[in-house]
N, C-alpha and C. Protein backbone atom coordinates (compact mmCIF):
# COMPACT_ATOMS: atom_id res chain seq x y z
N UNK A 1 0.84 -1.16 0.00
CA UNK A 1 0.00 0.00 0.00
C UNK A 1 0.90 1.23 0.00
N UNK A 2 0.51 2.23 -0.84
CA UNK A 2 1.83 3.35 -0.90
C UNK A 2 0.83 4.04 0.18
N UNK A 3 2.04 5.28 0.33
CA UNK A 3 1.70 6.35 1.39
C UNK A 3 0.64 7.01 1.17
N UNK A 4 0.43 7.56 -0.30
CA UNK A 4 -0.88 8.56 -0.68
C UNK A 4 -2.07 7.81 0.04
N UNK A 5 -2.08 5.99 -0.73
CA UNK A 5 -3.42 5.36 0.12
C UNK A 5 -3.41 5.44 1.90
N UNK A 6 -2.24 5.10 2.29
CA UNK A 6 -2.57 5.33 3.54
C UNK A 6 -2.54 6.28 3.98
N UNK A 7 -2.38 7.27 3.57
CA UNK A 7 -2.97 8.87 4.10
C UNK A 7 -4.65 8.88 3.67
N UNK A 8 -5.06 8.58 2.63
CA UNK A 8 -6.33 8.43 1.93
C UNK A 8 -7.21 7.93 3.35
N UNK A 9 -6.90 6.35 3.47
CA UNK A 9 -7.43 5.87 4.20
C UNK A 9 -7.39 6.02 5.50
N UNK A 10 -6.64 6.72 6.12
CA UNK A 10 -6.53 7.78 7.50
C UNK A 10 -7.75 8.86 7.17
N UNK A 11 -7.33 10.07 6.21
CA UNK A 11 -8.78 10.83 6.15
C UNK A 11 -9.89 10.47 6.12
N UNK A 12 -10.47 9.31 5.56
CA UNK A 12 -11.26 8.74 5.72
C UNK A 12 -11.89 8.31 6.50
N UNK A 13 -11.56 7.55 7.37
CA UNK A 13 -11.02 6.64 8.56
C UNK A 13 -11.75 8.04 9.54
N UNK A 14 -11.03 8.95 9.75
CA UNK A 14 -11.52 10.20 10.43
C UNK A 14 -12.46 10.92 9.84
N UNK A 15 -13.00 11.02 8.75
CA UNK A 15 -14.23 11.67 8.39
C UNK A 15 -15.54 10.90 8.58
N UNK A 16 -15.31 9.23 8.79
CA UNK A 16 -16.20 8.39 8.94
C UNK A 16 -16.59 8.66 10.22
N UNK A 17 -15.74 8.66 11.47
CA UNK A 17 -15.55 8.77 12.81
C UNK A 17 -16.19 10.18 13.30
N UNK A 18 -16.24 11.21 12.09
CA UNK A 18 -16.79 12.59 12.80
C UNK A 18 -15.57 13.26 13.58
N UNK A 19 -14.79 13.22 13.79
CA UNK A 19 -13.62 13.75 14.46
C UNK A 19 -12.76 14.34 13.57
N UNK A 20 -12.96 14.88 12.30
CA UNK A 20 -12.45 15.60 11.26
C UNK A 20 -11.85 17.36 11.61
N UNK A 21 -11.16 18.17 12.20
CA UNK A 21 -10.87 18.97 12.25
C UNK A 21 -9.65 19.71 11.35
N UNK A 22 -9.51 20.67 11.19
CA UNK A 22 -8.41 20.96 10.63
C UNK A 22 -6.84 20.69 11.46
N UNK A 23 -7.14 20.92 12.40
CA UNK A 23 -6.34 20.53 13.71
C UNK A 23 -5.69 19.25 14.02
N UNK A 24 -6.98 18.22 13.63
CA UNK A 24 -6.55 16.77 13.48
C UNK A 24 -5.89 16.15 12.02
N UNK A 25 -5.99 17.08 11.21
CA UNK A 25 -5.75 16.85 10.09
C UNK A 25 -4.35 16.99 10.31
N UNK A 26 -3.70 18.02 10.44
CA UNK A 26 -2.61 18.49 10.63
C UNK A 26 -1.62 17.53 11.44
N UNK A 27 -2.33 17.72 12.57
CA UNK A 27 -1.71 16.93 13.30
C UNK A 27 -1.48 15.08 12.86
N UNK A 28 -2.36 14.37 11.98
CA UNK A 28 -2.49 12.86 11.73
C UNK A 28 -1.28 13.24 10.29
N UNK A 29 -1.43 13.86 9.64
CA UNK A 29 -0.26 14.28 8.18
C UNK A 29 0.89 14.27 8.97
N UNK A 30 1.34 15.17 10.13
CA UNK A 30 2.90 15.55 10.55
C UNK A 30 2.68 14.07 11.43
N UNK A 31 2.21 13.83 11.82
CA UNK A 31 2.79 11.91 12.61
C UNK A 31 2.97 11.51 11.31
N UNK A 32 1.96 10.89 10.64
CA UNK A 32 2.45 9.97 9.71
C UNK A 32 3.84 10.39 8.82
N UNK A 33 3.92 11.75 8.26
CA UNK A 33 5.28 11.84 7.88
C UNK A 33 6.48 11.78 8.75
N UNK A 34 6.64 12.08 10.19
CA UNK A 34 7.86 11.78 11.20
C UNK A 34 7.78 10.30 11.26
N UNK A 35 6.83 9.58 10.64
CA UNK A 35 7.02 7.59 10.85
C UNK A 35 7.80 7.45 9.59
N UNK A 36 7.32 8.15 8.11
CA UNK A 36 7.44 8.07 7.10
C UNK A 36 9.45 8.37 7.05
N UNK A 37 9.32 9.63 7.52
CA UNK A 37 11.08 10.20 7.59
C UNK A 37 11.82 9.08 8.64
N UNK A 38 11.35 8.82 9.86
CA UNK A 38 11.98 7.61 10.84
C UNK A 38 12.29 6.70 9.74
N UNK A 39 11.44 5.98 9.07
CA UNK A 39 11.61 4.62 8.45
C UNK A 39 12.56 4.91 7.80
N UNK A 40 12.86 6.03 6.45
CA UNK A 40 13.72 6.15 5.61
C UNK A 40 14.74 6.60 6.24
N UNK A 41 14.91 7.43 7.43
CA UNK A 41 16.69 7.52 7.61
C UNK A 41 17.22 5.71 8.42
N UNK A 42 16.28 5.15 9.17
CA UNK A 42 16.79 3.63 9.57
C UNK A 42 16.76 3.37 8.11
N UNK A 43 16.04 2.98 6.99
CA UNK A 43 16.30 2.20 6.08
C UNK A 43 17.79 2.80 5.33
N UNK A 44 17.72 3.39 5.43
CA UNK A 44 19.25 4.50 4.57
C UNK A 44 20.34 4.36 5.32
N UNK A 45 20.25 3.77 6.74
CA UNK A 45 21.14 3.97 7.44
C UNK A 45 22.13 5.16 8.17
N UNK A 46 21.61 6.16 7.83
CA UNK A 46 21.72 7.62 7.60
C UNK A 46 22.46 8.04 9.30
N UNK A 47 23.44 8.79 9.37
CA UNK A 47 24.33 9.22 10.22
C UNK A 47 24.04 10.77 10.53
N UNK A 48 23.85 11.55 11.97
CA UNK A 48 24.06 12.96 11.19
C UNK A 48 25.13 13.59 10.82
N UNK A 49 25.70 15.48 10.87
CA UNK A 49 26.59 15.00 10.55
C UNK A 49 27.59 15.55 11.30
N UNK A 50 27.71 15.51 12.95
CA UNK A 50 28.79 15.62 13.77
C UNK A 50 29.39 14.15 13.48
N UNK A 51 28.48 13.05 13.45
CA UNK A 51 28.87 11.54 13.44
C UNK A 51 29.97 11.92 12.13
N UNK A 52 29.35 12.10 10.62
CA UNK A 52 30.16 12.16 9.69
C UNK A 52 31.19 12.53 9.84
N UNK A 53 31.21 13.96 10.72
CA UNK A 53 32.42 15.04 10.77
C UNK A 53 33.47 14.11 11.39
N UNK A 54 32.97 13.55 12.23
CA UNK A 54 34.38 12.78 13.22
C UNK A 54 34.86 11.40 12.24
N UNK A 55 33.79 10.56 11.50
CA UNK A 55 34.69 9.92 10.84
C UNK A 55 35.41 10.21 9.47
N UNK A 56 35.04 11.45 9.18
CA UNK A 56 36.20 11.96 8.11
C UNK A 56 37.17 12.06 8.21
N UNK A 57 37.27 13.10 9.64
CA UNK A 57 38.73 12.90 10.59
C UNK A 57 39.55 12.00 10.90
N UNK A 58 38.93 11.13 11.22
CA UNK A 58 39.42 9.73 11.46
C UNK A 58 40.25 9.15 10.27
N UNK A 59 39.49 9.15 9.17
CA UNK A 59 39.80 8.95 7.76
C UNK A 59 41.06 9.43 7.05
N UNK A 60 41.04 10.78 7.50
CA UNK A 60 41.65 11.80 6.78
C UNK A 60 43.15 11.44 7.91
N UNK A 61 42.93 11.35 9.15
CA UNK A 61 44.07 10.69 10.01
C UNK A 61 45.01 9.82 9.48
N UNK A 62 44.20 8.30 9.25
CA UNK A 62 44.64 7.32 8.56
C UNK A 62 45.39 7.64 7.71
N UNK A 63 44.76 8.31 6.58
CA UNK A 63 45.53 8.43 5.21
C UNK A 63 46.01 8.70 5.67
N UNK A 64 46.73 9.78 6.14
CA UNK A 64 47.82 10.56 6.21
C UNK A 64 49.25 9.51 6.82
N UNK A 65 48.72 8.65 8.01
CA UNK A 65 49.52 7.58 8.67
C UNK A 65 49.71 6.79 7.47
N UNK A 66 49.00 6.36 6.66
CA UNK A 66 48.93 5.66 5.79
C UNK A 66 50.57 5.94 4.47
N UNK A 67 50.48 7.41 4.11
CA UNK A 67 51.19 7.89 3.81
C UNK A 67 52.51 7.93 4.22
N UNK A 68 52.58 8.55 5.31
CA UNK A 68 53.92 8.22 6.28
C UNK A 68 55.00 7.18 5.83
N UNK A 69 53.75 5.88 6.18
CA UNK A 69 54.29 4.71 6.39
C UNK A 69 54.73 4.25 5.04
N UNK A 70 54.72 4.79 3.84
CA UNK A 70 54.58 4.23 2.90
C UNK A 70 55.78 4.71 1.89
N UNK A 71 56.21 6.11 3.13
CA UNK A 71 57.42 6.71 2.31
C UNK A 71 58.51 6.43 3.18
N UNK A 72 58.20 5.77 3.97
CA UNK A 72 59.08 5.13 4.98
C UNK A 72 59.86 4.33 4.77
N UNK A 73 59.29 3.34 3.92
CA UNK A 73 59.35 2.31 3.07
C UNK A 73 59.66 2.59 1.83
N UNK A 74 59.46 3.76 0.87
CA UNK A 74 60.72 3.59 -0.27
C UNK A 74 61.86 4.17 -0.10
N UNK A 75 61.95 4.99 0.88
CA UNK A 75 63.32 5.59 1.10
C UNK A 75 64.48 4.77 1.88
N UNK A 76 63.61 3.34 2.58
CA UNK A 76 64.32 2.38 3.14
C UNK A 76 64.63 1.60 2.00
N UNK A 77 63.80 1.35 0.97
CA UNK A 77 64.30 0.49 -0.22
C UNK A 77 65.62 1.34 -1.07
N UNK A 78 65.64 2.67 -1.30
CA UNK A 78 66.23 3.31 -1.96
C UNK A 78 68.07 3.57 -1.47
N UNK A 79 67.71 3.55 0.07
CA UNK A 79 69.00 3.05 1.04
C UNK A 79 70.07 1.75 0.55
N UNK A 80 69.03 0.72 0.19
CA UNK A 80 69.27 -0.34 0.74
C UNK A 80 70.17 -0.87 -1.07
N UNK A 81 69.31 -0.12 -2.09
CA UNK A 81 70.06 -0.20 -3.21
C UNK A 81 71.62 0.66 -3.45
């Protein structure tokens, strides 16, 4: 069932019930979309982005160690010839 129907069938659902306000309207649209946005950042796996910020750092750390280590190693080969 896509979202449009189950929004459909929510208005409905509440116009049948008599409890139709603009108020409730509002309010049943912004829940169902904060379930709608919940689901898709868990399904996306989605980080914010102090989380991001620190593992870029982290990243950007590495390489750099990564680097180091790597010229470490041809200038020890270049010795050694």
């Amino acid at each position: 069932m896509s979202n449009s129907e189950k929004l459909l069938k929510t208005l409905s659902s509440l116009v049948e019930n008599g409890i139709l306000t603009s108020k409730d309207i509002k309010k049943e649209i912004s829940t169902d979309l904060k379930f709608t946005r919940d689901k898709l950042i868990n399904k996306f796996q989605l980080v914010s982005r102090e989380e991001f910020e620190i593992l870029k750092k982290l990243v950007q750390k590495q390489e750099l160690a990564i680097r180091k280590l790597s010229n470490r190693k041809k200038t020890k080969k270049v010795k050694k010839s």
